[in-house]
N, C-alpha and C. Protein backbone atom coordinates (compact mmCIF):
# COMPACT_ATOMS: atom_id res chain seq x y z
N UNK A 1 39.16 1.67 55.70
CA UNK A 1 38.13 0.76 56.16
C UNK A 1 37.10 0.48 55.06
N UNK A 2 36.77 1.41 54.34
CA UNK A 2 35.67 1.12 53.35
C UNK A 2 36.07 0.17 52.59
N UNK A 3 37.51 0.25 52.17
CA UNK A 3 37.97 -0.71 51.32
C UNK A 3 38.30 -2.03 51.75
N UNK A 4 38.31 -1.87 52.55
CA UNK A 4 38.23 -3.76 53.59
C UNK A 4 37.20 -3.91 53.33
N UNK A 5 35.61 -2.93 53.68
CA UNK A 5 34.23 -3.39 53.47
C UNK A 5 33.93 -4.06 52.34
N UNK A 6 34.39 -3.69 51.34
CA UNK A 6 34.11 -3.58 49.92
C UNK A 6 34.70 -4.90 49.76
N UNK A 7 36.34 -5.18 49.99
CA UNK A 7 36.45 -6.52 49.77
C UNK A 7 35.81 -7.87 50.28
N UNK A 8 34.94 -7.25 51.42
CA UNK A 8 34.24 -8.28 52.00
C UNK A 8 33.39 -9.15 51.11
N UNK A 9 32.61 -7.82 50.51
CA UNK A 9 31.07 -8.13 49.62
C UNK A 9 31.91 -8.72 48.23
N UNK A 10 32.48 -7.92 47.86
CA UNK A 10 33.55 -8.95 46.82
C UNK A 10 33.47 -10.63 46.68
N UNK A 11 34.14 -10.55 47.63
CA UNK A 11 34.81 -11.90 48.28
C UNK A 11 33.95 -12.95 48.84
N UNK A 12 32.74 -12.34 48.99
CA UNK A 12 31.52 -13.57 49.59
C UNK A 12 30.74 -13.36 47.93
N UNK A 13 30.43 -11.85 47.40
CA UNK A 13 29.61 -12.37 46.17
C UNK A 13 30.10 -13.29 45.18
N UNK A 14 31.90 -12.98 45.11
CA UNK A 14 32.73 -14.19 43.79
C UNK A 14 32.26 -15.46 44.74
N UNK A 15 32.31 -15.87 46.20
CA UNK A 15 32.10 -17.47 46.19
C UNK A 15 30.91 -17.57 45.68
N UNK A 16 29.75 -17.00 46.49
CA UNK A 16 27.95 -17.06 46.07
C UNK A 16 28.38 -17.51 44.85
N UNK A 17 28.72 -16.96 43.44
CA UNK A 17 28.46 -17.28 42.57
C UNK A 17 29.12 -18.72 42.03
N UNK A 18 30.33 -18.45 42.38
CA UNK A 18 31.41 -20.22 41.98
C UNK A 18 30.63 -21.38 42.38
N UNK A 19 29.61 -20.91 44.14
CA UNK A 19 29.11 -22.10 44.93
C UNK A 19 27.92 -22.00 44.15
N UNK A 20 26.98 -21.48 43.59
CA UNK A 20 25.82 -21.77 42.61
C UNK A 20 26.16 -22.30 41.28
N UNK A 21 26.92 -22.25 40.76
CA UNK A 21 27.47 -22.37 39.73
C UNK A 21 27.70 -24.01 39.61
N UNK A 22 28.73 -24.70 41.02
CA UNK A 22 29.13 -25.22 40.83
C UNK A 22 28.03 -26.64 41.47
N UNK A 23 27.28 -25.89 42.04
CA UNK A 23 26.12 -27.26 43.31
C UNK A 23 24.74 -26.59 42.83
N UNK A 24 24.43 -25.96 41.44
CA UNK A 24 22.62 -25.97 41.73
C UNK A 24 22.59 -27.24 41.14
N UNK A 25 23.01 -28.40 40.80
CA UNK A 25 22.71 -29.47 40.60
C UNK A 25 22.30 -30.31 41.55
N UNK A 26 23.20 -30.44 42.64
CA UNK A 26 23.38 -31.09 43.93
C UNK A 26 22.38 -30.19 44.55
N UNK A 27 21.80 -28.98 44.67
CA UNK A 27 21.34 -28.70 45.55
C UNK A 27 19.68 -28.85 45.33
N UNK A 28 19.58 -28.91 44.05
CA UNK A 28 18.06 -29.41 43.29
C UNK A 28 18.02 -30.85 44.06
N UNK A 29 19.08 -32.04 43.49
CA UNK A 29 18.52 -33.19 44.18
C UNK A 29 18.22 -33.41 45.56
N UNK A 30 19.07 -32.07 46.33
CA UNK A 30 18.76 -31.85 47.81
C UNK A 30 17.50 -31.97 48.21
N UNK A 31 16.80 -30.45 47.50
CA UNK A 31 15.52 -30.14 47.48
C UNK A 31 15.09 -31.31 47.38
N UNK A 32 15.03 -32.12 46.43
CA UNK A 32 14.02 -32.88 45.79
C UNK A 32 13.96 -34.45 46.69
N UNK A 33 14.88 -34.29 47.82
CA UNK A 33 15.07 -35.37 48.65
C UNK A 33 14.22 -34.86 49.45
N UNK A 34 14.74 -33.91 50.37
CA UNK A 34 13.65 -33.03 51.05
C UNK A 34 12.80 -32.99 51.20
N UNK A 35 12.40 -32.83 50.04
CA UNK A 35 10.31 -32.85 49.32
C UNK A 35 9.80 -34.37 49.65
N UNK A 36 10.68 -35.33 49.06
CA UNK A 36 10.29 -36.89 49.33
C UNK A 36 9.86 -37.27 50.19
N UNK A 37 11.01 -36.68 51.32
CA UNK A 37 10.81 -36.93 52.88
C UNK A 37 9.80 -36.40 53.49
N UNK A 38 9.57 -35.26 53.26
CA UNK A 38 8.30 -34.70 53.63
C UNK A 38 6.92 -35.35 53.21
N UNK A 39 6.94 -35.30 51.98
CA UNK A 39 5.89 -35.73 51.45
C UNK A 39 5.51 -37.11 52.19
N UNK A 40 6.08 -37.95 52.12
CA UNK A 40 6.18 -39.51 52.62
C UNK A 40 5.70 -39.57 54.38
N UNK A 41 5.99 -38.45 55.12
CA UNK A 41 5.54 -37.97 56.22
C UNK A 41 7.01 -38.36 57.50
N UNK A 42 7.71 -38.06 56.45
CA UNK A 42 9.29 -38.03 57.30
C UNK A 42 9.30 -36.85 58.33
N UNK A 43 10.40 -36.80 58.69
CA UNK A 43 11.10 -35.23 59.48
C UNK A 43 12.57 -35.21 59.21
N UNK A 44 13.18 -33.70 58.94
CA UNK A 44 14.25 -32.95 58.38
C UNK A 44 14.85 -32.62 59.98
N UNK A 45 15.88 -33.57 60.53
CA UNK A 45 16.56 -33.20 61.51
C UNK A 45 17.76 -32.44 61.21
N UNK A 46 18.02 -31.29 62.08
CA UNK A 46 19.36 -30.74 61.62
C UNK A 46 20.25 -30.15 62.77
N UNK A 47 21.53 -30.37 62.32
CA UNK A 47 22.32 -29.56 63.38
C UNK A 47 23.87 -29.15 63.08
N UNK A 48 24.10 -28.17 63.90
CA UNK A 48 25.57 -27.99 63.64
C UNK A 48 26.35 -27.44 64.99
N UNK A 49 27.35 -27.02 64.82
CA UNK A 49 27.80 -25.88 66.02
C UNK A 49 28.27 -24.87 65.79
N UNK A 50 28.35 -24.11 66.80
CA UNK A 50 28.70 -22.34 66.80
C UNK A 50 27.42 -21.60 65.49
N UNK A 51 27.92 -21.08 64.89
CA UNK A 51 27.81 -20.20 63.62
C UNK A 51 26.81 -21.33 63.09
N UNK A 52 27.10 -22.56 62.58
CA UNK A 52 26.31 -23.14 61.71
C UNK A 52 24.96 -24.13 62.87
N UNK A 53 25.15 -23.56 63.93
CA UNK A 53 24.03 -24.38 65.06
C UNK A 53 22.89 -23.42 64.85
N UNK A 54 23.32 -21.93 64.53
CA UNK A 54 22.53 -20.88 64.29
C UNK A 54 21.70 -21.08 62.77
N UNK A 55 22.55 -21.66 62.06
CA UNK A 55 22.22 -21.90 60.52
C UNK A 55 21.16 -23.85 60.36
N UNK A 56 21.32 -24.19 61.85
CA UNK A 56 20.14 -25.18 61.74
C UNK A 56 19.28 -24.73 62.62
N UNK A 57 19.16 -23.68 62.97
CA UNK A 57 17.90 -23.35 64.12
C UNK A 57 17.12 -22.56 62.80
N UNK A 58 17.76 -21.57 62.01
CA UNK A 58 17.32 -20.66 60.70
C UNK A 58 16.42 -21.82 59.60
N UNK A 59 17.26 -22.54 59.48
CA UNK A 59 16.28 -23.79 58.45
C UNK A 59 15.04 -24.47 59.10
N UNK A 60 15.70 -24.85 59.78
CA UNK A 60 14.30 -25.43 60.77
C UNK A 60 13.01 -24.42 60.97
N UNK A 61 13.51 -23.46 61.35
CA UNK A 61 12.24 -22.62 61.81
C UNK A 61 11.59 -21.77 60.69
N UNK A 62 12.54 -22.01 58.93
CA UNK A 62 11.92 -21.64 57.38
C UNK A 62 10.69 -22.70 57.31
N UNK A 63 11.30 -24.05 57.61
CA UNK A 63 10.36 -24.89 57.35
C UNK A 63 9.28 -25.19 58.08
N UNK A 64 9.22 -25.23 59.68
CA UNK A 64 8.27 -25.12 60.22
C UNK A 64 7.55 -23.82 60.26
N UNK A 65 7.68 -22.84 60.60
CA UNK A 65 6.67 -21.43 60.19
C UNK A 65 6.15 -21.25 59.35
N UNK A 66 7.52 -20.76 58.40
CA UNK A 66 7.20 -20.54 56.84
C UNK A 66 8.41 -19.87 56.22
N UNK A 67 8.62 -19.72 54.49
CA UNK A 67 9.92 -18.68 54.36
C UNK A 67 9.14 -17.69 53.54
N UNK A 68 8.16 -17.76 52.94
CA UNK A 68 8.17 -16.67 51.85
C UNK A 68 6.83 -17.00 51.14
N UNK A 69 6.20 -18.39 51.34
CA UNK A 69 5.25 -18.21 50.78
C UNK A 69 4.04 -19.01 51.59
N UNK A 70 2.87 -18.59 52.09
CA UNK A 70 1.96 -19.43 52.72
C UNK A 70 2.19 -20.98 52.59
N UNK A 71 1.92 -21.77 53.54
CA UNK A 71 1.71 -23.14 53.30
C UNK A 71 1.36 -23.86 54.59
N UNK A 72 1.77 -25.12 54.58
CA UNK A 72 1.55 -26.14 55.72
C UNK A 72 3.32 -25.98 56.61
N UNK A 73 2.95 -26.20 58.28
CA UNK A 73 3.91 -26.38 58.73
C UNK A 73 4.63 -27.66 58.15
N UNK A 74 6.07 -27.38 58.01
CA UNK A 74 6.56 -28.87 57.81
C UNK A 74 7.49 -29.53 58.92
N UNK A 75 7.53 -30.85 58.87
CA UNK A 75 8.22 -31.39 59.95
C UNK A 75 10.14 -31.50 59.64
N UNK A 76 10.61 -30.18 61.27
CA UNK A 76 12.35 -30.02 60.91
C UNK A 76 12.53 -29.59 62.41
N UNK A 77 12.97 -30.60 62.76
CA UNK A 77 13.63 -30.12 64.38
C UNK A 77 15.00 -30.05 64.43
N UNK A 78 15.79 -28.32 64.78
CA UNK A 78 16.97 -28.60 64.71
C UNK A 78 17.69 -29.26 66.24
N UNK A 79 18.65 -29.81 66.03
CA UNK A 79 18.86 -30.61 67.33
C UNK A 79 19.82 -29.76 68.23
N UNK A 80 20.28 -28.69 67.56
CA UNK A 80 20.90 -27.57 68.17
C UNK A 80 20.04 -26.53 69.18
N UNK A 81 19.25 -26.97 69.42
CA UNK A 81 18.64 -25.96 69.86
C UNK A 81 17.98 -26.34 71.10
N UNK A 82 18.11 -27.69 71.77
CA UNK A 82 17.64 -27.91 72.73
C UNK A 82 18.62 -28.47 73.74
N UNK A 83 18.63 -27.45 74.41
CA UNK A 83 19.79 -27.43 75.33
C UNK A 83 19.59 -27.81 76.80
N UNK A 84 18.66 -28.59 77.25
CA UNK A 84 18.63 -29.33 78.34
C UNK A 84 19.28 -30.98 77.43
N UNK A 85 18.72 -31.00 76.46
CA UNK A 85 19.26 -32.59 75.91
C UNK A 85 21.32 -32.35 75.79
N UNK A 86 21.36 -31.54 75.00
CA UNK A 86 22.29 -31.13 74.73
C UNK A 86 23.62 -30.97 75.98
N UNK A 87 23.00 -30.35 77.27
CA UNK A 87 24.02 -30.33 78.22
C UNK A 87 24.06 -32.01 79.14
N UNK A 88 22.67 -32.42 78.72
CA UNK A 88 22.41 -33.06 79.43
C UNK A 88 23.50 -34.48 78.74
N UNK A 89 23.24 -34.41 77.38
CA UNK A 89 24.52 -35.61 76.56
C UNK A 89 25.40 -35.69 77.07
N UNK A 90 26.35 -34.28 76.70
CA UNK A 90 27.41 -33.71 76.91
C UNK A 90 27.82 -33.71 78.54
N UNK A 91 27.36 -34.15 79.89
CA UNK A 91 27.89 -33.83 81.07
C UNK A 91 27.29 -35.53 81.11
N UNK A 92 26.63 -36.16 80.71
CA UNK A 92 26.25 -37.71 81.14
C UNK A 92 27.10 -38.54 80.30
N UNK A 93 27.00 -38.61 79.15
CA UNK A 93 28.19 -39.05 78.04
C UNK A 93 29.54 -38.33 77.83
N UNK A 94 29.55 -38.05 76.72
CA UNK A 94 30.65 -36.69 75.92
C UNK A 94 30.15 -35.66 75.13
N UNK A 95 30.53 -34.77 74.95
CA UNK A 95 30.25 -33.97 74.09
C UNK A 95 30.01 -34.32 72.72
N UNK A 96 30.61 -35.03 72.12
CA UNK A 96 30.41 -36.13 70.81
C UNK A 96 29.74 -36.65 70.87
N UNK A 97 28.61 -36.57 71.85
CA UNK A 97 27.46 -37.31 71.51
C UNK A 97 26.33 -36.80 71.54
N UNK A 98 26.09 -35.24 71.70
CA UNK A 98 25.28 -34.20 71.91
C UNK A 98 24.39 -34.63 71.02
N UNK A 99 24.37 -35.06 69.65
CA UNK A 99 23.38 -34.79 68.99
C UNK A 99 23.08 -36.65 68.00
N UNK A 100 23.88 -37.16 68.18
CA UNK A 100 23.66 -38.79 68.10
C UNK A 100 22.69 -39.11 69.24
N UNK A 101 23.00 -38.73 70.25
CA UNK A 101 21.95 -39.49 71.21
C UNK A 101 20.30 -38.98 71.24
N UNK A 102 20.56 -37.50 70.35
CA UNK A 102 19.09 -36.96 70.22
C UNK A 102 18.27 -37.74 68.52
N UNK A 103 19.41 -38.11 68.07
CA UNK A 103 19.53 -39.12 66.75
C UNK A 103 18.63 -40.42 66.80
N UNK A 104 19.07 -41.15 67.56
CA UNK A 104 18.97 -42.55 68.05
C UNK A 104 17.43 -42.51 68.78
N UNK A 105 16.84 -41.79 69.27
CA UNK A 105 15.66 -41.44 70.04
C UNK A 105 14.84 -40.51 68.81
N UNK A 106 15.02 -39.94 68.24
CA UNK A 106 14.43 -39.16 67.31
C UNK A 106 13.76 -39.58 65.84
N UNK A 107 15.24 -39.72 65.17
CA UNK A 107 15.41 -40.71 63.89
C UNK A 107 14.77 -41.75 63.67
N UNK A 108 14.42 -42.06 62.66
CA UNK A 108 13.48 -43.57 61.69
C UNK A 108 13.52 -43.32 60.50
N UNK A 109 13.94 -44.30 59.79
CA UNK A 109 13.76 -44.61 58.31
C UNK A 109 12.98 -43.85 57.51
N UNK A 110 13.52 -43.21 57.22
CA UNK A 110 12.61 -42.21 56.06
C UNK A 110 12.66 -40.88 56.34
N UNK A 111 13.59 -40.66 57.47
CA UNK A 111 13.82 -39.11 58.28
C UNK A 111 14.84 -38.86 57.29
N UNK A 112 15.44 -37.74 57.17
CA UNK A 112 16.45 -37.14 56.91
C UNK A 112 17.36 -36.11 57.58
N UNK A 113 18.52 -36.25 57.61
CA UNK A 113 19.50 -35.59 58.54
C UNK A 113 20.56 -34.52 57.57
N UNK A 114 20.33 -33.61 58.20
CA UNK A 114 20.89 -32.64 58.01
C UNK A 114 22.46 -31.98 58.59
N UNK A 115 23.49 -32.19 58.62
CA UNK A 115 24.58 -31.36 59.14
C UNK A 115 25.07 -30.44 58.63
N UNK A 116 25.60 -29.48 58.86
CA UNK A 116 25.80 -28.50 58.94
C UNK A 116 27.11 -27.45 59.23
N UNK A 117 28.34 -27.56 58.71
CA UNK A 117 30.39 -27.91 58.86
C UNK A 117 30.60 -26.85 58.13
N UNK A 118 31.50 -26.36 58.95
CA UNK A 118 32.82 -25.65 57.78
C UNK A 118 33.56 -26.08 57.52
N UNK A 119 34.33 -27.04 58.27
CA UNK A 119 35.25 -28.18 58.55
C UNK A 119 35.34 -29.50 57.92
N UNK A 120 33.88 -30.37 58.34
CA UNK A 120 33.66 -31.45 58.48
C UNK A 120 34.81 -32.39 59.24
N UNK A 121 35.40 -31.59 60.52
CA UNK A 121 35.94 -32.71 61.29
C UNK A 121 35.46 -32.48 62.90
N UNK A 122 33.77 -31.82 62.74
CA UNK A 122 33.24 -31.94 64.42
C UNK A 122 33.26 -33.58 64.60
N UNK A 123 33.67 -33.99 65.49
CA UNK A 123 33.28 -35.15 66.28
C UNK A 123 31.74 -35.39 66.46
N UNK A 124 31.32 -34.36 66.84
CA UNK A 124 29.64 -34.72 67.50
C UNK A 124 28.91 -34.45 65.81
N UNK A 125 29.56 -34.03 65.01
CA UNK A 125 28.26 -34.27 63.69
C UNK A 125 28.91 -36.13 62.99
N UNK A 126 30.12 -36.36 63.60
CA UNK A 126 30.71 -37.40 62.86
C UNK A 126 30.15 -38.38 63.35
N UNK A 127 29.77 -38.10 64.42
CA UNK A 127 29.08 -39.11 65.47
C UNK A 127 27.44 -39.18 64.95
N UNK A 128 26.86 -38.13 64.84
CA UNK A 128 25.41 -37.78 64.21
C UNK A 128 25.25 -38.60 63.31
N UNK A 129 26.53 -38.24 62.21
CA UNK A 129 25.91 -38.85 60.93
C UNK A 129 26.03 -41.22 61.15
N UNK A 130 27.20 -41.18 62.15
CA UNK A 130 27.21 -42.51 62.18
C UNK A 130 25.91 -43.24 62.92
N UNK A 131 25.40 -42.32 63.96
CA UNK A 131 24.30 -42.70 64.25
C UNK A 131 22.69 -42.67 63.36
N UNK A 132 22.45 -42.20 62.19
CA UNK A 132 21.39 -41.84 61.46
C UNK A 132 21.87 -43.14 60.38
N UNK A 133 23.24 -43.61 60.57
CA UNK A 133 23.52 -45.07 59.52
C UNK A 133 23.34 -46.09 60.63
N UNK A 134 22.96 -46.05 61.92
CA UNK A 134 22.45 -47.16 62.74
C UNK A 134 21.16 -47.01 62.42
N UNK A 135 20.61 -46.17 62.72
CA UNK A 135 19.09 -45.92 62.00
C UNK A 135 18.57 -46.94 61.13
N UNK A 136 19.37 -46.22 60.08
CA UNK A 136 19.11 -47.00 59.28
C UNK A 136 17.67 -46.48 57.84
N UNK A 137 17.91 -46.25 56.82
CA UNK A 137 16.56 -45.35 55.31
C UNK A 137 17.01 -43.93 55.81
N UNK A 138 17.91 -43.11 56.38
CA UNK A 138 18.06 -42.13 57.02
C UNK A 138 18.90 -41.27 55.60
N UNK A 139 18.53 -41.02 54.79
CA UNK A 139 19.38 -39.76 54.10
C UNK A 139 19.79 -38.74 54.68
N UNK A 140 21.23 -38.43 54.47
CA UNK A 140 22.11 -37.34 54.79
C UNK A 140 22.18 -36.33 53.89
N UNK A 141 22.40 -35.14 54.34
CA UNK A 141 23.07 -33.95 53.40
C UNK A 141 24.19 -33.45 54.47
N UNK A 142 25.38 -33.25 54.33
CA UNK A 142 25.89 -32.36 54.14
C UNK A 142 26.70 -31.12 54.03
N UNK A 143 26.07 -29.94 54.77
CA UNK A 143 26.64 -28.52 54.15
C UNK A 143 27.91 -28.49 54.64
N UNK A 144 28.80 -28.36 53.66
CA UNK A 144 30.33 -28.31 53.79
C UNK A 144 31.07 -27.34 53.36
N UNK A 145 32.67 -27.36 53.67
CA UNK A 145 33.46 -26.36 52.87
C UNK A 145 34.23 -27.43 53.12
N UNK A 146 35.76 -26.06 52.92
CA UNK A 146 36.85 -26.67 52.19
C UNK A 146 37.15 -27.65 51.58
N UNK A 147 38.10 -29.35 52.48
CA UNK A 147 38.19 -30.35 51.67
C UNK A 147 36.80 -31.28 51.81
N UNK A 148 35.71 -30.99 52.80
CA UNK A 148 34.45 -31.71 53.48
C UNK A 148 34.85 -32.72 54.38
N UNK A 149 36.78 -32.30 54.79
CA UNK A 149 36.31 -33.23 56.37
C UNK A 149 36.80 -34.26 56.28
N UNK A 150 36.63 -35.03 57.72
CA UNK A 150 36.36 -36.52 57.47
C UNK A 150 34.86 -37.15 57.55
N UNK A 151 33.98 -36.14 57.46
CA UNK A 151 32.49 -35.90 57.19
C UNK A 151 32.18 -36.45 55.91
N UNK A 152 33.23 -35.90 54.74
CA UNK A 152 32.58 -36.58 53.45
C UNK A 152 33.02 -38.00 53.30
N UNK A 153 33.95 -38.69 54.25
CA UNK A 153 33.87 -40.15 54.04
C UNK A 153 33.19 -40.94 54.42
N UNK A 154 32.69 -40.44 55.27
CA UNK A 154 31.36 -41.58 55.64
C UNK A 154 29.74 -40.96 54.90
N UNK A 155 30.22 -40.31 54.25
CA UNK A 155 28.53 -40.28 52.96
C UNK A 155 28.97 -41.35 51.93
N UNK A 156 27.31 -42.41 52.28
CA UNK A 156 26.91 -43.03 51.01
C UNK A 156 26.56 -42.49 49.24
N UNK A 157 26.32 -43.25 48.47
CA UNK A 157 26.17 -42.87 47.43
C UNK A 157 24.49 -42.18 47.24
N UNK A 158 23.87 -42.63 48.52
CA UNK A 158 22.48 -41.58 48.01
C UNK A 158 22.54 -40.60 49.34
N UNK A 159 23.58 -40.28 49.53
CA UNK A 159 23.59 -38.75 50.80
C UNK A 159 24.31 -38.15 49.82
N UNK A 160 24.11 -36.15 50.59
CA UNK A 160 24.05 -35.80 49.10
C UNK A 160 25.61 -34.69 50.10
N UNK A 161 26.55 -34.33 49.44
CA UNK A 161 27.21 -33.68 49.60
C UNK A 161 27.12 -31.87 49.43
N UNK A 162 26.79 -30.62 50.16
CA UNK A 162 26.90 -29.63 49.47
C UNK A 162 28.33 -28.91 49.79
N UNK A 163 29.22 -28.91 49.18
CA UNK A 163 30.65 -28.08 49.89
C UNK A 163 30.67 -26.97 48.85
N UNK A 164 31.11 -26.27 49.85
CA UNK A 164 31.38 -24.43 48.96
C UNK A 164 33.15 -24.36 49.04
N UNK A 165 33.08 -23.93 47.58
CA UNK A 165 34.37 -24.19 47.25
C UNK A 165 34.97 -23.13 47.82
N UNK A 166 35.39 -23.18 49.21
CA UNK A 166 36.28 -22.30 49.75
C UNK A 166 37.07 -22.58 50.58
N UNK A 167 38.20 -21.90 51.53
CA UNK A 167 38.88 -22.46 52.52
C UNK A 167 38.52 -21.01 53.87
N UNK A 168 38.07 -20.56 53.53
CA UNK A 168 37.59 -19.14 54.59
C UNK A 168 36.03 -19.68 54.95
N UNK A 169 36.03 -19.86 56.54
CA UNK A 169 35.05 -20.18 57.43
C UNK A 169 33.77 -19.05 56.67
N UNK A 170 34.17 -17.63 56.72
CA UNK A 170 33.06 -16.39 56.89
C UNK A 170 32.16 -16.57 55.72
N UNK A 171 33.11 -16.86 54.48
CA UNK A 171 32.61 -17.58 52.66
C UNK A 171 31.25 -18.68 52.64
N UNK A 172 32.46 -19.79 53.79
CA UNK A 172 31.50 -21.09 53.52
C UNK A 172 29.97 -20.53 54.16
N UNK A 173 30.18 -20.10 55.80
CA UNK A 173 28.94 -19.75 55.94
C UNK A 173 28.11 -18.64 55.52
N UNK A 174 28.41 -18.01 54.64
CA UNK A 174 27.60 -16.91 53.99
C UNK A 174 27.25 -18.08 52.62
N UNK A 175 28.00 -18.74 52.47
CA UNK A 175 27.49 -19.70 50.72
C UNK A 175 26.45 -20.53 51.91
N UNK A 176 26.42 -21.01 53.04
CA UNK A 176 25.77 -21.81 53.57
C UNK A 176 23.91 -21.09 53.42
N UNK A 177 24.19 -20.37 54.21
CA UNK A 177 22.65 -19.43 54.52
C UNK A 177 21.85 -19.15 52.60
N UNK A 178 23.34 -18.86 51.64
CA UNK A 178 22.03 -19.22 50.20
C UNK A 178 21.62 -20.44 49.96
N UNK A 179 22.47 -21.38 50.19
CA UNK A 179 21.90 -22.48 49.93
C UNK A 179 20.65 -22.83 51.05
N UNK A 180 20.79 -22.68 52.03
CA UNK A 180 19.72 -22.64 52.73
C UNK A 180 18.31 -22.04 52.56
N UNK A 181 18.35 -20.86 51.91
CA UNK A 181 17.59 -20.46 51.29
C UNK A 181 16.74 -20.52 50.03
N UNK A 182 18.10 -21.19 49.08
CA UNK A 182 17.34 -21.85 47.81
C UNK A 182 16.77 -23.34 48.26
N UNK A 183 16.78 -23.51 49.35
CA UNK A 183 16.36 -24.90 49.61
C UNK A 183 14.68 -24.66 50.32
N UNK A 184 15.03 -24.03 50.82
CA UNK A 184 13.78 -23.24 51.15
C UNK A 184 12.72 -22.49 50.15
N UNK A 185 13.32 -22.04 49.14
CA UNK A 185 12.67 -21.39 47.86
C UNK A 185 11.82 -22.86 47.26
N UNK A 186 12.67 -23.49 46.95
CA UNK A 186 11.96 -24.96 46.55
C UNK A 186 11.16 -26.19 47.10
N UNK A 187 11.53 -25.93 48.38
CA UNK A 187 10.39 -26.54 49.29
C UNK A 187 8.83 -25.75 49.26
N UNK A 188 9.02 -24.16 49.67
CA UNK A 188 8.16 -23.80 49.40
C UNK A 188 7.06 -23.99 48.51
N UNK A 189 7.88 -23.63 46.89
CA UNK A 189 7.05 -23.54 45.87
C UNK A 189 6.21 -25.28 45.95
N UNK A 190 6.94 -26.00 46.04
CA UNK A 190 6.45 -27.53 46.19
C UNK A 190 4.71 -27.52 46.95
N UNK A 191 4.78 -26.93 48.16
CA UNK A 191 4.08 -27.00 49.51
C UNK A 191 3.21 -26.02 49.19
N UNK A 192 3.41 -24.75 48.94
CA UNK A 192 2.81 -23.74 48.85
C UNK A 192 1.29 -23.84 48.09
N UNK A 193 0.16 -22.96 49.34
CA UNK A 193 -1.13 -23.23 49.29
C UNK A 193 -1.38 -23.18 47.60
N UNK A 194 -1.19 -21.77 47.08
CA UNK A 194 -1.32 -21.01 45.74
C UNK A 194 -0.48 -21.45 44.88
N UNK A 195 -0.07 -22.29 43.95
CA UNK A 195 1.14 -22.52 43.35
C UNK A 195 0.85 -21.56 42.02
């Protein structure tokens, strides 16, 4: 057993590093979209399911509280997390529309949307992201693995792609939560009272 343990930490620290290696580029212009939106007096909507619905309730609530360094609340509602809208989509519409229809009521030009895949073939984020292009000034990110889906075909040239080069669900979302975090590291320092 130890040695299963061991390959675990292995096996998530070699991606951590391939996935920094290969996206602190992409994940700077992330940040730096992020910051725009904020600054400009946008809001950072986000969502995902299962595992990564948990990983937009975690971002959301870095940016509105705080992660690490004093500052101003910032504006990030994850859309996973409100589950009267959510059942309420899902039993009045479809389930594919859980989080488009919180989109369409939420969203405006200058917001930014966040998803959140191991896959990139949920229906209800495929649906999200098509609804934030009815919107309309709505920048996308994102967080992906393996091939990114049929998620990465409908990103424009200024939505930003992050995929972790892996094909193991447990990888992508452990590369997910650093990037989440360095995104958070850089929002901070941006915002933060004391710079």
């Amino acid at each position: 057993m130890k040695s299963q343990i061991l390959d675990q930490f292995r096996s998530s620290a070699e991606t951590a590093i391939r996935t920094g290696e290969m996206l602190s580029a992409d994940i700077e212009r992330c940040a730096s979209s992020l910051i725009a939106t904020l600054d400009a007096g946008g809001k950072i909507l986000v969502c995902g399911n299962g595992g990564s619905a948990a990983d937009a309730m975690h971002f959301s609530a870095e940016l509105l509280v705080r992660f690490e360094s004093e500052r101003q609340g910032l504006a990030a509602i994850a859309l996973s997390a409100d589950t009267a809208a959510i059942t309420a989509a899902g039993n009045d519409y479809r389930f594919s529309h859980i989080f488009s229809r919180q989109i369409e009521a939420l969203a405006r030009p200058g917001d930014h949307l966040m998803v959140i895949t191991t896959s990139g073939n949920s229906e209800n984020l495929i649906e999200a992201v098509a609804a934030a292009k009815q919107v309309g000034g709505v920048v996308i990110t994102a967080l992906s693995g393996r091939d990114g889906g049929r998620l990465s075909t409908l990103l424009g040239s200024d939505d930003i792609e992050l995929r972790v080069p892996s094909i193991t669900t447990a990888r992508i979302q452990e590369a997910h939560a650093i990037i989440i975090h360095a995104l958070c590291s850089l929002i901070d320092r941006h915002f933060q009272k004391d710079p």
